[in-house]
PDB file of N, CA and C in Angstrom:
ATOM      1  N   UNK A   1       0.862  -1.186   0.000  1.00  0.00           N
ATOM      2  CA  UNK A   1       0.000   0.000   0.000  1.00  0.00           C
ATOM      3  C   UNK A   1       0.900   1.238   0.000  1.00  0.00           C
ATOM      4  N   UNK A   2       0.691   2.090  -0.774  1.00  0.00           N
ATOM      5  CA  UNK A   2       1.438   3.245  -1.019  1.00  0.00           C
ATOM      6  C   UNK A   2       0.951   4.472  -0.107  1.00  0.00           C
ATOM      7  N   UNK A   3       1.961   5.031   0.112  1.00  0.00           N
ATOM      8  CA  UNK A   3       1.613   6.698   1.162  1.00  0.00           C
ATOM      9  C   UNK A   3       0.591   6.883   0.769  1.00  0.00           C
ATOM     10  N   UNK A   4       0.456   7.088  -0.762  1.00  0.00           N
ATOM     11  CA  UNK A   4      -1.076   7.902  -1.252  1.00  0.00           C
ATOM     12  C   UNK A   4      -2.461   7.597  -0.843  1.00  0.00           C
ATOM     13  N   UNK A   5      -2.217   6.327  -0.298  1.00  0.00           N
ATOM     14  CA  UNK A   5      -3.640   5.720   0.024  1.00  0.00           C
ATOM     15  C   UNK A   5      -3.831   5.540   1.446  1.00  0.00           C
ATOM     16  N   UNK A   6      -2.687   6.218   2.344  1.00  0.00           N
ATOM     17  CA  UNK A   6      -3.030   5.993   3.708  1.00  0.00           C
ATOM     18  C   UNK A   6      -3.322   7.654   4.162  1.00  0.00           C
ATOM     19  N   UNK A   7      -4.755   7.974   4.614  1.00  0.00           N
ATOM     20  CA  UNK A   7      -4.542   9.400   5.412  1.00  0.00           C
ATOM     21  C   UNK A   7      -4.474   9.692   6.968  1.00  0.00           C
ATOM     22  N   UNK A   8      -3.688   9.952   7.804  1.00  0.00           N
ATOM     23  CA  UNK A   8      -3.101   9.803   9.299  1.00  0.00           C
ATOM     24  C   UNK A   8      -3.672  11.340   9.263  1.00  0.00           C
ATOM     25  N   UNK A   9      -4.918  11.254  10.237  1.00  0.00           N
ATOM     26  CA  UNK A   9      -5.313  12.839  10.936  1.00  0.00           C
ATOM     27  C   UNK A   9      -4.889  12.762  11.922  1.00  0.00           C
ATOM     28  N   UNK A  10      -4.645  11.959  12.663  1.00  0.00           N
ATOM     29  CA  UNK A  10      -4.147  12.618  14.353  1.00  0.00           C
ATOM     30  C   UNK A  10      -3.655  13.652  14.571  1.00  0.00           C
ATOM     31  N   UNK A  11      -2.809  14.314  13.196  1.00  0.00           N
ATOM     32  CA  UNK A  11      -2.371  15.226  13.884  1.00  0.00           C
ATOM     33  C   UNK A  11      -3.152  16.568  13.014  1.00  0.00           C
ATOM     34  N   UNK A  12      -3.874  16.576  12.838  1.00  0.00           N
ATOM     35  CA  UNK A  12      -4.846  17.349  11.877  1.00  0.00           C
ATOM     36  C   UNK A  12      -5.853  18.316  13.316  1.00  0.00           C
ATOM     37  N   UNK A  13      -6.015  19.555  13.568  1.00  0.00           N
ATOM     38  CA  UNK A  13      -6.988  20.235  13.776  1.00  0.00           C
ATOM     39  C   UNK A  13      -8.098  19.367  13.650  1.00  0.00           C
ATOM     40  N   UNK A  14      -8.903  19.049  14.495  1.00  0.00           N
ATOM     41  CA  UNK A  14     -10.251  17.984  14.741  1.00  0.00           C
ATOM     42  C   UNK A  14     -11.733  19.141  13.789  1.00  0.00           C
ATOM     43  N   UNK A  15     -11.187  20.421  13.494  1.00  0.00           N
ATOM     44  CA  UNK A  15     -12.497  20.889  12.778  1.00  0.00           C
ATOM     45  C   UNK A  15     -11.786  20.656  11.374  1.00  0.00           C
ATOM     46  N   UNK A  16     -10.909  20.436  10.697  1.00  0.00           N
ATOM     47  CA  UNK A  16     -10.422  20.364   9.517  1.00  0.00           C
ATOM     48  C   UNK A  16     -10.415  18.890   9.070  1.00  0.00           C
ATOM     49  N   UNK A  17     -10.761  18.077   9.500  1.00  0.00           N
ATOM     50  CA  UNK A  17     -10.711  16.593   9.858  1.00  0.00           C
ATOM     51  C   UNK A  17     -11.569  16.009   8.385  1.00  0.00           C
ATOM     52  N   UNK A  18     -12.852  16.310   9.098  1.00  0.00           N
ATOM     53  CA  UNK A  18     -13.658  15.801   7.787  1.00  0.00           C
ATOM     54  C   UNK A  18     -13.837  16.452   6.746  1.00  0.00           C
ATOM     55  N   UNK A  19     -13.793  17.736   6.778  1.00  0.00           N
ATOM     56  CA  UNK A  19     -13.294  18.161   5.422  1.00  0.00           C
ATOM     57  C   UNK A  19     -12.721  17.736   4.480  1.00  0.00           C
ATOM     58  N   UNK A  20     -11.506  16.903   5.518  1.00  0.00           N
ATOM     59  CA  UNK A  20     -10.200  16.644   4.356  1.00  0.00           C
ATOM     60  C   UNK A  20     -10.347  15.309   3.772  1.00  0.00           C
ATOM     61  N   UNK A  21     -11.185  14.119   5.108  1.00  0.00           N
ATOM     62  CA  UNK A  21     -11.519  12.906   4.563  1.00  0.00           C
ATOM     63  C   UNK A  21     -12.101  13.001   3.365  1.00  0.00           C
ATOM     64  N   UNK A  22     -13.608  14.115   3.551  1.00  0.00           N
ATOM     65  CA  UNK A  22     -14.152  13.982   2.520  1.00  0.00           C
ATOM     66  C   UNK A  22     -13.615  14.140   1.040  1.00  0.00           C
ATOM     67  N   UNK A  23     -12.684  15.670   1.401  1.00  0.00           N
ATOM     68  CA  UNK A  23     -11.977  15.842   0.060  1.00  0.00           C
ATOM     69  C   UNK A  23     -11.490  14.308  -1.075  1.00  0.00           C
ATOM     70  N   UNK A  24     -10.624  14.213   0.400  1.00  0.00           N
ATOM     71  CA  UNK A  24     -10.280  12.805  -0.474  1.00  0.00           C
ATOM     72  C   UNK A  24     -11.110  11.325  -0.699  1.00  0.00           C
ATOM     73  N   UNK A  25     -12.551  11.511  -0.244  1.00  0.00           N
ATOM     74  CA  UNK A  25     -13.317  10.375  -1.072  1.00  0.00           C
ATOM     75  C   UNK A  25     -13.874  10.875  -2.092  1.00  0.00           C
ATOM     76  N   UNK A  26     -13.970  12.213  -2.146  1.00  0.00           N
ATOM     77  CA  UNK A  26     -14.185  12.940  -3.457  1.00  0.00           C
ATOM     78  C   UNK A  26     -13.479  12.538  -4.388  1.00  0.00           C
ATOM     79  N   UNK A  27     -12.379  12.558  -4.665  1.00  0.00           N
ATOM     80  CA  UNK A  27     -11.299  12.038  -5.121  1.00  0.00           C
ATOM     81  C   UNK A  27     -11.407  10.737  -5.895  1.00  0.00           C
ATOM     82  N   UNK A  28     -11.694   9.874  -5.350  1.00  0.00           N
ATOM     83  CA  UNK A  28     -12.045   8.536  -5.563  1.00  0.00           C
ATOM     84  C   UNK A  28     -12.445   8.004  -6.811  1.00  0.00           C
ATOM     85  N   UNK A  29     -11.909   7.445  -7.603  1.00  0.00           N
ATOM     86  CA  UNK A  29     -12.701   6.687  -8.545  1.00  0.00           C
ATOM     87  C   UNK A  29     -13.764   5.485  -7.661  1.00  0.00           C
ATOM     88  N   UNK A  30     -14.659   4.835  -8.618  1.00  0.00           N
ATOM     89  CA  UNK A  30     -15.086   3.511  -8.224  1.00  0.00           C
ATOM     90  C   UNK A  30     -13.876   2.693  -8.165  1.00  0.00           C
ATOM     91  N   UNK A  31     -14.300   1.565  -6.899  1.00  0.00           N
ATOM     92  CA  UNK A  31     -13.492   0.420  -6.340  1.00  0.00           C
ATOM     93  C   UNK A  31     -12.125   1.162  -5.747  1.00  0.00           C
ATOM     94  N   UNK A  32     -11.715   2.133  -6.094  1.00  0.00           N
ATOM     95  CA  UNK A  32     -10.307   3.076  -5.258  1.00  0.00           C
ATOM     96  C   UNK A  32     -10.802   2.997  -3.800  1.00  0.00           C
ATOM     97  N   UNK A  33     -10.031   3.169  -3.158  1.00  0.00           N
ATOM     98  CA  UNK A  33      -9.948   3.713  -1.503  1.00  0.00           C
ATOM     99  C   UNK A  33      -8.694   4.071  -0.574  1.00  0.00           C
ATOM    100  N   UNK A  34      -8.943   4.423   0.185  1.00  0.00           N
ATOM    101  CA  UNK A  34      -7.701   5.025   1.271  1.00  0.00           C
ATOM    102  C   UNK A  34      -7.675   4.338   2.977  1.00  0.00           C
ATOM    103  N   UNK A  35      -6.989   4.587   3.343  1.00  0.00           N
ATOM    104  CA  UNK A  35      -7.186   4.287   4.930  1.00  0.00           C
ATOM    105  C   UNK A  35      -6.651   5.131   5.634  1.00  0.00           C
ATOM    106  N   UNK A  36      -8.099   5.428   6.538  1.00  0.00           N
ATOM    107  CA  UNK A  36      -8.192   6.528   7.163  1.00  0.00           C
ATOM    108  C   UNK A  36      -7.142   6.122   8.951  1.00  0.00           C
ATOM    109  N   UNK A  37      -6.251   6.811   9.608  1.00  0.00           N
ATOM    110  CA  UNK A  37      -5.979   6.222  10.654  1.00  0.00           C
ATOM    111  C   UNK A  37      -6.338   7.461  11.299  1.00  0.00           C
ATOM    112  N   UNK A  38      -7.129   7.280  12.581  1.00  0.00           N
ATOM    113  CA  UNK A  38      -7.435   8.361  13.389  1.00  0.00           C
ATOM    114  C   UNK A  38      -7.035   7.617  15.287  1.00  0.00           C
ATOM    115  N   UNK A  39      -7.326   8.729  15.599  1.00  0.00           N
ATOM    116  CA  UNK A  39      -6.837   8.145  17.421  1.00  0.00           C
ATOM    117  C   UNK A  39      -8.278   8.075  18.404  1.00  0.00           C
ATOM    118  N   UNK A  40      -9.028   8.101  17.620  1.00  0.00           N
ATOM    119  CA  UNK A  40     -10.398   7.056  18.157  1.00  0.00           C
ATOM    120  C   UNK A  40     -11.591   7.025  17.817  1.00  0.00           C
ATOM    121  N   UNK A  41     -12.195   6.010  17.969  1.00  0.00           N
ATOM    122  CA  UNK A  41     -13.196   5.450  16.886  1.00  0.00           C
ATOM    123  C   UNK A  41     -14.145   6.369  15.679  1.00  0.00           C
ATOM    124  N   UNK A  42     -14.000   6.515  14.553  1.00  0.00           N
ATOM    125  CA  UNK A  42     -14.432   7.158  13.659  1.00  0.00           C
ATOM    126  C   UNK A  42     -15.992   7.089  13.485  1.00  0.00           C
ATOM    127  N   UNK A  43     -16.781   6.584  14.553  1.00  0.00           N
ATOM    128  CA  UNK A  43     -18.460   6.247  14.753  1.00  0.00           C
ATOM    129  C   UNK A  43     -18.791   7.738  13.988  1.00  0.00           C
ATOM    130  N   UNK A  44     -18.660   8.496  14.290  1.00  0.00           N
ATOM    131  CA  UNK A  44     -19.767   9.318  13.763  1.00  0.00           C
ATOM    132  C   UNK A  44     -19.472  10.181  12.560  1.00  0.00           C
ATOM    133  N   UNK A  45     -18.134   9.783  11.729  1.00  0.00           N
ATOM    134  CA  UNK A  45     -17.364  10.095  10.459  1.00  0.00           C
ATOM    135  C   UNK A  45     -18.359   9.104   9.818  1.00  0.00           C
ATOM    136  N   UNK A  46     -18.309   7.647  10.264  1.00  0.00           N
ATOM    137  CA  UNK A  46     -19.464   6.677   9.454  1.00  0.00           C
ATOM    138  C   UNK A  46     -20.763   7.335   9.232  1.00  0.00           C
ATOM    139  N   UNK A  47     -21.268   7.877  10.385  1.00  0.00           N
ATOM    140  CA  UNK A  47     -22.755   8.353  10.401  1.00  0.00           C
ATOM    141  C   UNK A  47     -22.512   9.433   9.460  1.00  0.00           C
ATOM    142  N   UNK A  48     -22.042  10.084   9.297  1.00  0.00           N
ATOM    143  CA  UNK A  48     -21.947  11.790   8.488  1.00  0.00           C
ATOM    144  C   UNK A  48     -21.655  10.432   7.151  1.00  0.00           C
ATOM    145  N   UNK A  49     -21.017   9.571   6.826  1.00  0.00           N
ATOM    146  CA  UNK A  49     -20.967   9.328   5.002  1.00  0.00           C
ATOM    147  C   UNK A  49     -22.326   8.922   4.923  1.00  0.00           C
ATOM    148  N   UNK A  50     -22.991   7.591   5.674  1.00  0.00           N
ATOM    149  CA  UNK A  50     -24.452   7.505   5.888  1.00  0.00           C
ATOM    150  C   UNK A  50     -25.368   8.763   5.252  1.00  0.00           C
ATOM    151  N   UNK A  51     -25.240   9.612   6.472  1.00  0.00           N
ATOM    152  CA  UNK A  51     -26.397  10.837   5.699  1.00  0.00           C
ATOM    153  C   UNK A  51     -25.303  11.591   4.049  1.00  0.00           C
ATOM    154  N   UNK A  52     -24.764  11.615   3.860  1.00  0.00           N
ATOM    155  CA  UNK A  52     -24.117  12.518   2.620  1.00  0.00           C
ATOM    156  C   UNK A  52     -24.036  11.927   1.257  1.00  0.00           C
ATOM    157  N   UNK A  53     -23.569  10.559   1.874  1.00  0.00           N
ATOM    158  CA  UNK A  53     -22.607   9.870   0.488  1.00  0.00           C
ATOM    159  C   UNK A  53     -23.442   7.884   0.697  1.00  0.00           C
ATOM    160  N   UNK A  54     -24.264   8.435   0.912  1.00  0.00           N
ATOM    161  CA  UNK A  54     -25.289   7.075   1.427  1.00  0.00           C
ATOM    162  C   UNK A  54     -25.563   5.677   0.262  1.00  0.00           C
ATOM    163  N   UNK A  55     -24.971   4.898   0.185  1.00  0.00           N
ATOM    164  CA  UNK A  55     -24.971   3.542  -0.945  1.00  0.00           C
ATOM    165  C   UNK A  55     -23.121   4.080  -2.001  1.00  0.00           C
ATOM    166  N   UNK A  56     -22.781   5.078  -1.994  1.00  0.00           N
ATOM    167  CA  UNK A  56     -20.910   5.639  -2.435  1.00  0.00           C
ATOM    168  C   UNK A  56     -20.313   5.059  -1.594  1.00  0.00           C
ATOM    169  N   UNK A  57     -20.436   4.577  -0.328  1.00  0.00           N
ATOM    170  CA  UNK A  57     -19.022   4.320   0.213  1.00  0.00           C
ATOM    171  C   UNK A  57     -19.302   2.875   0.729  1.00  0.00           C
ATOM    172  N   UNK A  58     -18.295   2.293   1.018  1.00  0.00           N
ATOM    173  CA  UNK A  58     -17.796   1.092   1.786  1.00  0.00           C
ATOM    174  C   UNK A  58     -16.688   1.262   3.012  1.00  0.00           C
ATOM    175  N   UNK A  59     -16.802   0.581   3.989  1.00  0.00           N
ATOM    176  CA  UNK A  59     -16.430   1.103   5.477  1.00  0.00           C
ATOM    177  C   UNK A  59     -16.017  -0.569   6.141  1.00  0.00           C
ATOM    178  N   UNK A  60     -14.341  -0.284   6.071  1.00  0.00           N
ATOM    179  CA  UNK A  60     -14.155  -1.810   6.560  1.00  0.00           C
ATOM    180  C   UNK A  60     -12.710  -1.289   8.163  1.00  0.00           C
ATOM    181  N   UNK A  61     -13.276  -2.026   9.052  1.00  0.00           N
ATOM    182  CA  UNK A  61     -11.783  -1.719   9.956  1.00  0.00           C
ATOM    183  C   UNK A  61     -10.998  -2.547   9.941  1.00  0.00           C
ATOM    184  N   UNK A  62      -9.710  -1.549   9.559  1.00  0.00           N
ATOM    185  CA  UNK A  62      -9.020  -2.922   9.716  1.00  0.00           C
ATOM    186  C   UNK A  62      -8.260  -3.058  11.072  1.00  0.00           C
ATOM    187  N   UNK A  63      -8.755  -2.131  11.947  1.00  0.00           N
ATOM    188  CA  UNK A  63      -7.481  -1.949  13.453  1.00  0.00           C
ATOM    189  C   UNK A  63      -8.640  -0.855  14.350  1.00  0.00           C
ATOM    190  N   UNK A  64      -8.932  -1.626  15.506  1.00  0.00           N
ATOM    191  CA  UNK A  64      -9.653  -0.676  16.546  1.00  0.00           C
ATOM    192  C   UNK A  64      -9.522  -0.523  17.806  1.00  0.00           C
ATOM    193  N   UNK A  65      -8.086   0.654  17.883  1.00  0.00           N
ATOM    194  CA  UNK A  65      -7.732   0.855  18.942  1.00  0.00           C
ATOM    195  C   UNK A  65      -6.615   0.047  19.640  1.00  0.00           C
ATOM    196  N   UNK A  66      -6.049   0.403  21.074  1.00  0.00           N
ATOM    197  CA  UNK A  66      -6.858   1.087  21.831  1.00  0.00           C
ATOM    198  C   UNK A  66      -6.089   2.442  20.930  1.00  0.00           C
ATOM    199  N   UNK A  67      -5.014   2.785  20.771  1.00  0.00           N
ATOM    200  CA  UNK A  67      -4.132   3.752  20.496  1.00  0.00           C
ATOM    201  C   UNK A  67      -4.593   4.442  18.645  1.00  0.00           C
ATOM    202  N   UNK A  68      -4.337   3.406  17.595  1.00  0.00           N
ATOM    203  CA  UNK A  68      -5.126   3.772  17.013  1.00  0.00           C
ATOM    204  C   UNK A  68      -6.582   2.956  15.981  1.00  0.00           C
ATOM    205  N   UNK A  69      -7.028   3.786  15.390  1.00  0.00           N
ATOM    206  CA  UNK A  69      -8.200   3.107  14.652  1.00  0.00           C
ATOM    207  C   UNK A  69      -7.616   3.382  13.030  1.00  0.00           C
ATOM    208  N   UNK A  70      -7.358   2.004  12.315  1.00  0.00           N
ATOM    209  CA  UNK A  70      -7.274   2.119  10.988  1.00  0.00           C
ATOM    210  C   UNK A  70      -9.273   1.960  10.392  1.00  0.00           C
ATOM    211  N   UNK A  71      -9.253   2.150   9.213  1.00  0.00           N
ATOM    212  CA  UNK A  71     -10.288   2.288   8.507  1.00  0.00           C
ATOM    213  C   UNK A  71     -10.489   2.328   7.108  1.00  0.00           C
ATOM    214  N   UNK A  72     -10.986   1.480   6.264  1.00  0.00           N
ATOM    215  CA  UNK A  72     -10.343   1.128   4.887  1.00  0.00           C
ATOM    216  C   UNK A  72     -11.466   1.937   4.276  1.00  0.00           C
ATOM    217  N   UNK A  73     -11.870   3.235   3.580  1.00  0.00           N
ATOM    218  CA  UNK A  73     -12.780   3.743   3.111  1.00  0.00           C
ATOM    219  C   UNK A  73     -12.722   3.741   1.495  1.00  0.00           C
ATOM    220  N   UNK A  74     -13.344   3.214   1.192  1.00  0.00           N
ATOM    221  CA  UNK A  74     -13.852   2.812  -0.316  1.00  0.00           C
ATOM    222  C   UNK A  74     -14.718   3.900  -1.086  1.00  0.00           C
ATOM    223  N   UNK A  75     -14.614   4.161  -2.616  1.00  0.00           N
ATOM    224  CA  UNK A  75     -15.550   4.324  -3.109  1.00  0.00           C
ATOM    225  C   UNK A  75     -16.498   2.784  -3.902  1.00  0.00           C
ATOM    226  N   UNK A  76     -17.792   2.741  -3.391  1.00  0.00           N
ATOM    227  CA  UNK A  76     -18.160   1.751  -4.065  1.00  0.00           C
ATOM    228  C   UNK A  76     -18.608   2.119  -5.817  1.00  0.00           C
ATOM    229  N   UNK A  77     -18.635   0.392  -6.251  1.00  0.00           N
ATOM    230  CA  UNK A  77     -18.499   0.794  -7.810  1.00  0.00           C
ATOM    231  C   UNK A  77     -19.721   0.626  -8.393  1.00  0.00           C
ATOM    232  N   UNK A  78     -20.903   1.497  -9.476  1.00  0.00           N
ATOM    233  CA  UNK A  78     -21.581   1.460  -9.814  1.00  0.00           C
ATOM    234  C   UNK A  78     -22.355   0.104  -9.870  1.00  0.00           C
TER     235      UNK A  78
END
């Protein structure tokens, strides 16, 4: 897996956060994705793609906690 596809916010300003996820599922072709690593549980980053980007994404963990949470975010493909 290449840098390009891993995004590490921990150290990101927590209001600039989803902005930037989103930017980059914007990004996304179909079947592409990234992994998101944040420093704890991304529950309500899921709920916000739910209401926005609702049947576009796919949401797999691959690591939860305690220190950090990986998160494999997909664009799904037509």
């Amino acid at each position: 897996m290449s840098e390009e596809t891993v995004l590490d916010i921990r150290t990101i300003h927590p209001m600039h956060r989803h902005p930037m996820i989103f930017e980059r599922f914007d990004g996304l072709a179909g079947g592409e994705s990234f992994v998101l690593v944040n420093d704890h549980d991304p529950k309500p980053l899921f709920y916000q793609f739910q209401a926005e980007r609702s049947g576009q994404f796919t949401w797999e963990y691959l690591e939860q906690g305690p220190e950090a949470w990986r998160v494999e975010i997909g664009r799904a493909t037509a």
